[in-house]
Protein backbone atom coordinates (compact mmCIF):
# COMPACT_ATOMS: atom_id res chain seq x y z
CA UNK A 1 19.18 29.09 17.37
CA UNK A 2 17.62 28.97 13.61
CA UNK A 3 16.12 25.90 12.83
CA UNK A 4 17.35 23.47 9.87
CA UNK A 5 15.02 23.63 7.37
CA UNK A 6 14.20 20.98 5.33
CA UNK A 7 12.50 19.65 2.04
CA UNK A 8 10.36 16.59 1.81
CA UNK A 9 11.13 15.42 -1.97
CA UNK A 10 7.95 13.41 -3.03
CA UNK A 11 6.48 11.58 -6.44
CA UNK A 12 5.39 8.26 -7.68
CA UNK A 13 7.70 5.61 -8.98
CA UNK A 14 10.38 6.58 -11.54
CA UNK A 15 8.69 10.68 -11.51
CA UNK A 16 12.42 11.81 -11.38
CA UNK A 17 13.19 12.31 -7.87
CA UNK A 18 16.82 10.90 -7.44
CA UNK A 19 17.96 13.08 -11.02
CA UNK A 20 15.77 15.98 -9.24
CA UNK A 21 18.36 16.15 -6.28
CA UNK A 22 21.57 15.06 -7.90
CA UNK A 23 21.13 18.42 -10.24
CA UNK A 24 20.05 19.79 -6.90
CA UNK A 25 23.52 19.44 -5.18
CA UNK A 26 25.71 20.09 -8.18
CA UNK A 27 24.09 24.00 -8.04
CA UNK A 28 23.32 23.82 -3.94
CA UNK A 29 24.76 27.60 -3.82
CA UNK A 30 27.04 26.58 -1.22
CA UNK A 31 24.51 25.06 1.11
CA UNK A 32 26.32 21.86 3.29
CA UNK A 33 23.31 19.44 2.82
CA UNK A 34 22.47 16.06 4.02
CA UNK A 35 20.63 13.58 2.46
CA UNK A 36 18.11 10.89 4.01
CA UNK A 37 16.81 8.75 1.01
CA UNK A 38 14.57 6.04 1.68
CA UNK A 39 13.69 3.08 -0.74
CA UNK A 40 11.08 0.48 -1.09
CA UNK A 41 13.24 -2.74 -1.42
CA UNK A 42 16.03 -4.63 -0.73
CA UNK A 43 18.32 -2.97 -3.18
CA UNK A 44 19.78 0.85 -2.59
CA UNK A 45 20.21 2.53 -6.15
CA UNK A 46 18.72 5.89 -5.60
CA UNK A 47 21.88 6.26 -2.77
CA UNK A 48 24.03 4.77 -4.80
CA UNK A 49 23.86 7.10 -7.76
CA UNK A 50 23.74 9.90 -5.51
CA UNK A 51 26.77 8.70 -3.75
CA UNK A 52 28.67 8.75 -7.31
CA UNK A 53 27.55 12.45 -7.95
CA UNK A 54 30.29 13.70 -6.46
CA UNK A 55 29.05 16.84 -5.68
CA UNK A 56 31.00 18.95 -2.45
CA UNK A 57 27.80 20.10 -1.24
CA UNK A 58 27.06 16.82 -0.03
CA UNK A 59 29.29 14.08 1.05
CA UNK A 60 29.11 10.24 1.49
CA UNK A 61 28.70 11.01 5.58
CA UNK A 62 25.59 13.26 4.58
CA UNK A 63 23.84 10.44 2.80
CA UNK A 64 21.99 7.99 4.90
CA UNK A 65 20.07 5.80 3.63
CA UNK A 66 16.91 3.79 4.99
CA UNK A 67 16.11 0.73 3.33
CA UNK A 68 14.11 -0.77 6.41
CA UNK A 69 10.56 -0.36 4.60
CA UNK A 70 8.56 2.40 3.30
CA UNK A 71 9.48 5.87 5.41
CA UNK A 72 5.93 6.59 6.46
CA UNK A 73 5.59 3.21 8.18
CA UNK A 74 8.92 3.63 10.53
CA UNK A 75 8.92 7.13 11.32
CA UNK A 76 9.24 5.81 15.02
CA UNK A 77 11.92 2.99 14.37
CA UNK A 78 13.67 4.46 11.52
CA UNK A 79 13.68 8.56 11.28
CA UNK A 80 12.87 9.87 14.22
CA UNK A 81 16.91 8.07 15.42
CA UNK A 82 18.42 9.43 12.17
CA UNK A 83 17.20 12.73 12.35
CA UNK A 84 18.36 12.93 16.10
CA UNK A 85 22.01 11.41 14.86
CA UNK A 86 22.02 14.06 12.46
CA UNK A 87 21.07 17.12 14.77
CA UNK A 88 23.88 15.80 17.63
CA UNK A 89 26.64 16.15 14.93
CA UNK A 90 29.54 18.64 15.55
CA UNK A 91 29.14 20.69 12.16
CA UNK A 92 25.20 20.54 11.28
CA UNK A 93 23.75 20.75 7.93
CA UNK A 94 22.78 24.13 6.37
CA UNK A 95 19.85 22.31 4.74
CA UNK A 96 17.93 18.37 4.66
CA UNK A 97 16.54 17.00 1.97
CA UNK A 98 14.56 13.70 2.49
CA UNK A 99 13.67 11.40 -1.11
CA UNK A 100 10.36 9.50 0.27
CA UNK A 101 10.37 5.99 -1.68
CA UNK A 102 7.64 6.34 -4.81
CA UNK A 103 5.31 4.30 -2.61
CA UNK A 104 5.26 6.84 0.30
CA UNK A 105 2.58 8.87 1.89
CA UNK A 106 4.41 12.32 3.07
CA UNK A 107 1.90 12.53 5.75
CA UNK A 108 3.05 11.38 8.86
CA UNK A 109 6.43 11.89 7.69
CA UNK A 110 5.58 15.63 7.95
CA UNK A 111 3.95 15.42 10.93
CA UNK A 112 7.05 13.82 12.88
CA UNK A 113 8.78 16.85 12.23
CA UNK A 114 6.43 17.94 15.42
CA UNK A 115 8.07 15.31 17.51
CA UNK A 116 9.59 17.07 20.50
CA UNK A 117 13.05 17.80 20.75
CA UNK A 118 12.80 17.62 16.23
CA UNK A 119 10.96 21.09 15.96
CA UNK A 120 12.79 23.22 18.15
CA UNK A 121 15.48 22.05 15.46
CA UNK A 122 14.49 21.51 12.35
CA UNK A 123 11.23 22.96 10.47
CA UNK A 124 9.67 21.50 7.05
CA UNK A 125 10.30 24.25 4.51
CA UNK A 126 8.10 23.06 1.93
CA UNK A 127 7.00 19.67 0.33
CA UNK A 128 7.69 18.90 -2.96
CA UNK A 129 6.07 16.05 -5.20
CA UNK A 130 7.78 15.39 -8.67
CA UNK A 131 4.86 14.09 -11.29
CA UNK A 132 6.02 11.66 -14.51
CA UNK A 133 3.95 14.11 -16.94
CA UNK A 134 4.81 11.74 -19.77
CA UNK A 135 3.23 9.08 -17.36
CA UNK A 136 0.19 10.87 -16.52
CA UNK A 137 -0.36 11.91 -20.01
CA UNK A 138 -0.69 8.12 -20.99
CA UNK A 139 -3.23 7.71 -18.42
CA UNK A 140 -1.18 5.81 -16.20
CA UNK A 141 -2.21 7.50 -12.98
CA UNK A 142 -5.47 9.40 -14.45
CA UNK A 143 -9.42 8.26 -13.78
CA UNK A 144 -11.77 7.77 -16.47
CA UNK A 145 -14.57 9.08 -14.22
CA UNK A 146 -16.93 7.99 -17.40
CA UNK A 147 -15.62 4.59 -17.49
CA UNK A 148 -15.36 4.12 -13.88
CA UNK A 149 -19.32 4.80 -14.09
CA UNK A 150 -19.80 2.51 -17.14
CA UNK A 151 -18.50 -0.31 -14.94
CA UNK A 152 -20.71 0.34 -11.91
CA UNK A 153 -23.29 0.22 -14.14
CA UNK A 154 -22.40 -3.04 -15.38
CA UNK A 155 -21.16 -4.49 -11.63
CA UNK A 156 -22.23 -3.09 -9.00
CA UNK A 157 -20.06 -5.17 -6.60
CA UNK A 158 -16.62 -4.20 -8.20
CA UNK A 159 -14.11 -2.77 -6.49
CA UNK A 160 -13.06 0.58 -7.79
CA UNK A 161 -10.47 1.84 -5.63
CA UNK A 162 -7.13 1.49 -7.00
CA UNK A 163 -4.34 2.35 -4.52
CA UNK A 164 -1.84 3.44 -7.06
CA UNK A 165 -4.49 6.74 -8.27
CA UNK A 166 -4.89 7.20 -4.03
CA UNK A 167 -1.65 7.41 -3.39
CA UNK A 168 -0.84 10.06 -6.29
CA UNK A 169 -3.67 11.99 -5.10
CA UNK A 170 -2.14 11.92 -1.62
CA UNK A 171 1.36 13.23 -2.82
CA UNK A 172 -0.34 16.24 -4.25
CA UNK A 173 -2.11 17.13 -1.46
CA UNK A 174 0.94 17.19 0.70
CA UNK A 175 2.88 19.49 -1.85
CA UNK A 176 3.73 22.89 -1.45
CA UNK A 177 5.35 22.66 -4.85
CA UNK A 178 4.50 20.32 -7.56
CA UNK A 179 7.26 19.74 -10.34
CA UNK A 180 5.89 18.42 -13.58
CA UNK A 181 9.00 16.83 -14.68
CA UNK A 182 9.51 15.35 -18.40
CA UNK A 183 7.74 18.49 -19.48
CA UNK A 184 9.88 17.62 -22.82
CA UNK A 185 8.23 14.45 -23.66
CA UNK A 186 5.07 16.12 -24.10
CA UNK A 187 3.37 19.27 -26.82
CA UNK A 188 1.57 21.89 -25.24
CA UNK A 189 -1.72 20.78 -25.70
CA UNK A 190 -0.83 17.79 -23.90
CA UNK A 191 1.15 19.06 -21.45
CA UNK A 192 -2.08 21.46 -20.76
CA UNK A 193 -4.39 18.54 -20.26
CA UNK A 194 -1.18 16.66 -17.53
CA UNK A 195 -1.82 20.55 -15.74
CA UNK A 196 -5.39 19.94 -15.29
CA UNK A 197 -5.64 16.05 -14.44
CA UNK A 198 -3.04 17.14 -11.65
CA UNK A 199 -5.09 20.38 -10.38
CA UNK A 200 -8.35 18.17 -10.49
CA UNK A 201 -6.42 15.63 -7.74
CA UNK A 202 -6.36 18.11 -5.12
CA UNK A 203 -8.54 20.66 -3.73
CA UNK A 204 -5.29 22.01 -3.13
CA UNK A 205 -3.69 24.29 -5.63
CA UNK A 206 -0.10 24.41 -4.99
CA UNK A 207 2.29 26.23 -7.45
CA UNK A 208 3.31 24.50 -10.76
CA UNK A 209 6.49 23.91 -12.48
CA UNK A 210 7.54 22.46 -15.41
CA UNK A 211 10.84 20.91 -15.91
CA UNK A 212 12.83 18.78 -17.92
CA UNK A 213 15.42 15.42 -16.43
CA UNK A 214 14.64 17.12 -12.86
CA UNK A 215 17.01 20.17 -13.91
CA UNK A 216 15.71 23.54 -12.05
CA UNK A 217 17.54 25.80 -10.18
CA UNK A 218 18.04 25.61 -6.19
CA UNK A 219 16.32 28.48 -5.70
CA UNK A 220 13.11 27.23 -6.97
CA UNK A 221 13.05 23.97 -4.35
CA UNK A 222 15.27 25.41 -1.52
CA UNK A 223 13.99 28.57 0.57
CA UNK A 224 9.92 27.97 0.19
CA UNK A 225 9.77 28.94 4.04
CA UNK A 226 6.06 27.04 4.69
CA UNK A 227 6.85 25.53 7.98
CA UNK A 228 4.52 22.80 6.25
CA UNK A 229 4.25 20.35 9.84
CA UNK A 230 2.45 23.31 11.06
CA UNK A 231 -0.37 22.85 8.29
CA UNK A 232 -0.16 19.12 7.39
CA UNK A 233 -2.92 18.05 9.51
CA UNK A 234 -5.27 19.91 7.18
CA UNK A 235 -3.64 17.97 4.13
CA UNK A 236 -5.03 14.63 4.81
CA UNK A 237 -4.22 11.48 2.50
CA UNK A 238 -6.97 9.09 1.82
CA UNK A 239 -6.01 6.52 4.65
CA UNK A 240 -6.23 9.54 7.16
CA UNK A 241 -9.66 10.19 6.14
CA UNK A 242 -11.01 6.91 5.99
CA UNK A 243 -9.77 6.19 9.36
CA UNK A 244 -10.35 9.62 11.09
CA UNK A 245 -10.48 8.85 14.49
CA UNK A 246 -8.89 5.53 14.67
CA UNK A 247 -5.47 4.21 15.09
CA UNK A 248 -4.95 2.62 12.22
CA UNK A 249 -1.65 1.35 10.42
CA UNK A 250 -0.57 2.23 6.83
CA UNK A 251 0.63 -0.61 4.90
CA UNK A 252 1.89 -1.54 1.54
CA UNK A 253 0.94 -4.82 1.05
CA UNK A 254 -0.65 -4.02 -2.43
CA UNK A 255 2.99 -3.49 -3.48
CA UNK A 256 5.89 -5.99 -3.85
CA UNK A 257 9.58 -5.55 -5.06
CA UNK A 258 11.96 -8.21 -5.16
CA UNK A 259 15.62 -8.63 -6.54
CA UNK A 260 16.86 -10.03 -9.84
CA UNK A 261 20.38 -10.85 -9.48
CA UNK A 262 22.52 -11.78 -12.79
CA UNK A 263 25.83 -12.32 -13.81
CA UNK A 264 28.00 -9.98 -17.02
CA UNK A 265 25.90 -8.56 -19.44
CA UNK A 266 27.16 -9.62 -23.14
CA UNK A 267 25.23 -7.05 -24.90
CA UNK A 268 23.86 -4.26 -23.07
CA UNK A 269 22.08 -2.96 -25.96
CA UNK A 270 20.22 -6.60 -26.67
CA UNK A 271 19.58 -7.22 -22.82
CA UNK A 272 17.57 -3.60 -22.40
CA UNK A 273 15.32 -3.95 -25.57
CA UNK A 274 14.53 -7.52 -24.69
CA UNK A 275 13.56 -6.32 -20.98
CA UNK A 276 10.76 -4.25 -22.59
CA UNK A 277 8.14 -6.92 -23.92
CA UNK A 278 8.93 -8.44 -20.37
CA UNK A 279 8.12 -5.42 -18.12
CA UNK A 280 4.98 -4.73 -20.50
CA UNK A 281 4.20 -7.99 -20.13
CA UNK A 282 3.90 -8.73 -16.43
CA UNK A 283 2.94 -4.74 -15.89
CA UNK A 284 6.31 -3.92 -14.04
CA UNK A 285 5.87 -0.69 -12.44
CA UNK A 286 9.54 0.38 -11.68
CA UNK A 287 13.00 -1.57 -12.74
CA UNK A 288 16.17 -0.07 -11.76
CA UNK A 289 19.73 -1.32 -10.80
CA UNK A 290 23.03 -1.60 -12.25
CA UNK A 291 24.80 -3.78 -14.40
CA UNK A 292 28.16 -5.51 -15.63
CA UNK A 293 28.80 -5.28 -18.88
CA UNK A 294 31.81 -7.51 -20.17
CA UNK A 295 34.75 -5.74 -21.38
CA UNK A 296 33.26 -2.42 -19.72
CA UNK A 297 34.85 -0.38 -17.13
CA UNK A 298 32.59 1.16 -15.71
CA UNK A 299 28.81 -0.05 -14.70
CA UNK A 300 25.71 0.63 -16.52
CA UNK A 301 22.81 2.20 -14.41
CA UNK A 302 19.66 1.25 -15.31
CA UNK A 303 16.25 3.16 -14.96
CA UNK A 304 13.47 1.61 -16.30
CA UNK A 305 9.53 3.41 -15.68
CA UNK A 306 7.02 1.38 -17.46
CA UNK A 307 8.17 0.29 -20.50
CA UNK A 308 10.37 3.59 -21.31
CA UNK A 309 14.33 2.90 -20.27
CA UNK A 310 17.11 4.48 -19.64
CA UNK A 311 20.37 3.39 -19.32
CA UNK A 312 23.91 4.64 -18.36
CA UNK A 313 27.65 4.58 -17.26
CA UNK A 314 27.45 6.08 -14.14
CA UNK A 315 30.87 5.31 -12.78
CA UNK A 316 33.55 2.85 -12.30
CA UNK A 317 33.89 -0.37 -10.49
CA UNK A 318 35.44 -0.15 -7.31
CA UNK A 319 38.49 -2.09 -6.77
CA UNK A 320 37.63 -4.93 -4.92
CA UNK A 321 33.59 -4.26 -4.98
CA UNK A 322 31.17 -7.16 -6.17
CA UNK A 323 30.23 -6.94 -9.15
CA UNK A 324 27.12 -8.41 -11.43
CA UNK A 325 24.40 -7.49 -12.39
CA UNK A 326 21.39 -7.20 -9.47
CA UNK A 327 18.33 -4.92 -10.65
CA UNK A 328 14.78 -4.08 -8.09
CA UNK A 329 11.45 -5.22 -9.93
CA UNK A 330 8.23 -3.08 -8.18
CA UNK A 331 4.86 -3.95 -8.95
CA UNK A 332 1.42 -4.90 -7.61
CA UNK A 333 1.25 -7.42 -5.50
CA UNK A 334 -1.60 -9.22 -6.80
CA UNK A 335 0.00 -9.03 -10.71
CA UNK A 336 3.74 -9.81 -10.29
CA UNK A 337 4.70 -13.17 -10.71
CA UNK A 338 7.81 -13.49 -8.86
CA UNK A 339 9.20 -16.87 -10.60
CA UNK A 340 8.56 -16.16 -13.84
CA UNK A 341 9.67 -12.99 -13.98
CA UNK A 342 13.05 -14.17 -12.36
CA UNK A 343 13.37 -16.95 -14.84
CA UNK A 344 12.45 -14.67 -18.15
CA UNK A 345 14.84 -11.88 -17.03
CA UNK A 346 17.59 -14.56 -16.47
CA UNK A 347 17.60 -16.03 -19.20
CA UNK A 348 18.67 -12.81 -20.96
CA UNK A 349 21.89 -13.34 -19.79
């Protein structure tokens, strides 16, 4: 029996993953896929949008979502069941795609794929991590080798790593693809200099691709045909290789999310440009939820990357579904502060 393949959809934090794969299933060529998306934190918007795509190549019985912690931590509690669920159903997929959570390292997520009784199903046919150009390009996820020396220099018992330029790093070196989304943000010269911060990550040199809002065709993600758990042990992240040899766990506890819950918006236009100066402010990573808006319809969807935010009507309120206004907040661990974030956000309402 052919195996199932299926694509591991990588990136950072707000690179473009969840737009990546809902233009992905409105041109899936006919494929029947199924969706595993997994989130860091409490609140599932990533499945929720997709779920309101309403695209026929994918259901809201292919969508599963895992919101039990970051996917490369529960492979054993959380996947490894779904993926076993998914394989005993009557009519199987023609294709998987799997959305990692922006904090995830594809790693060992790859490597379950060699779990017995998974690979005589299903094989990995390609990894691909989505890069924030416009984010890179602002030196959000770049080293400044010549700084970083300048402060050595100056302290020789700083710390230098920084988890956040690790992780990247490690999401490259998985890829068998990398998509260098928001390609439209940027000139060419710029753009230029986002290609070679991203091919100086990796000793790696996977193929490149520009796009623009995630929007490139299904046959440029689907049919890669690597087989990529057969190689990943030779794609090691930095935990891997500082640990070779050990049994060591991955955690996340530089990272924290938490929910904001509100009631109806009066203004969405007000409540959006005030959130700005306070995700600048307390160096939010990622905000994203969705929102009442009094007198709307419909609710407002809300994607915010840094300071840059976008907002909109994604579709109507279900009868009878709670509404409000209940958005995720990611961020270092050692930077967020919880209550006064929470009390500065709410009093926007």
């Amino acid at each position: 029996m052919q195996k199932i393949p299926a694509t591991v959809i990588t990136g950072f934090l707000g690179a473009g993953k969840t737009t990546m794969i809902r233009n992905l299933l409105s041109n899936a060529g006919g494929r029947k896929i199924a969706l595993i998306i997994n989130e860091f934190g409490d609140l599932g918007v990533d499945g929720e949008v997709l779920k309101g795509c309403g695209a026929e190549a994918c259901t809201e019985d292919d969508i599963i979502e895992l919101n039990n912690g970051c996917i490369c931590c529960t492979v054993a509690d959380d996947f490894i069941p779904t993926m076993e669920k998914l394989l005993a159903r009557d009519v199987r997929p023609d294709h998987i795609v799997i959305e990692t959570s922006g904090l995830a390292l594809p790693q060992p997520l790859v490597a379950a794929f060699n779990w017995p009784g998974i690979k005589t199903a299903v094989t990995v046919d390609g990894v691909v991590t989505v890069v924030d150009s416009a984010a890179v390009a602002a030196g959000r996820f770049a080293d400044d080798h010549d700084a970083l020396d300048a402060q050595r220099v100056e302290d020789q018992g700083l710390d230098h790593e920084s988890p956040i330029e690790e992780l990247f790093e490690d999401q490259l070196t998985a890829a068998d693809l990398i998509v260098l989304n928001k390609a439209d943000l940027l000139d060419g010269a710029a753009l230029k200099a986002v290609r070679d911060i991203v091919s100086s990550a990796t000793a790696r040199k996977p193929r490149m691709v520009e796009a623009r809002n995630g929007d490139l065709p299904a046959s440029v993600l689907l049919g890669l045909g690597v087989g990529t758990e057969d190689e990943i042990a030779l794609r090691k992240s930095h935990h891997e290789l500082e640990h070779e040899g050990g049994d060591h766990d991955h955690d996340h506890d530089e990272f924290e999310s938490f929910v904001v819950e509100l009631g109806a918006l009066d203004d969405a236009g007000a409540f959006v440009a005030a959130l700005k100066p306070i995700i600048e402010r307390h160096d939010i990573l990622r905000l994203k939820g969705f929102a009442e808006v009094k007198g709307k319809p419909m609710r407002l969807l809300i994607q915010a990357v840094g300071s840059r935010i976008d907002t909109y009507f994604d579709r109507a309120w279900q009868p009878g579904e709670a509404r409000g206004t209940r958005l995720v907040a990611i961020g270092l661990h050692d930077e967020m502060d919880d209550a006064a974030i929470r009390r500065e956000i709410g009093a926007l309402s």
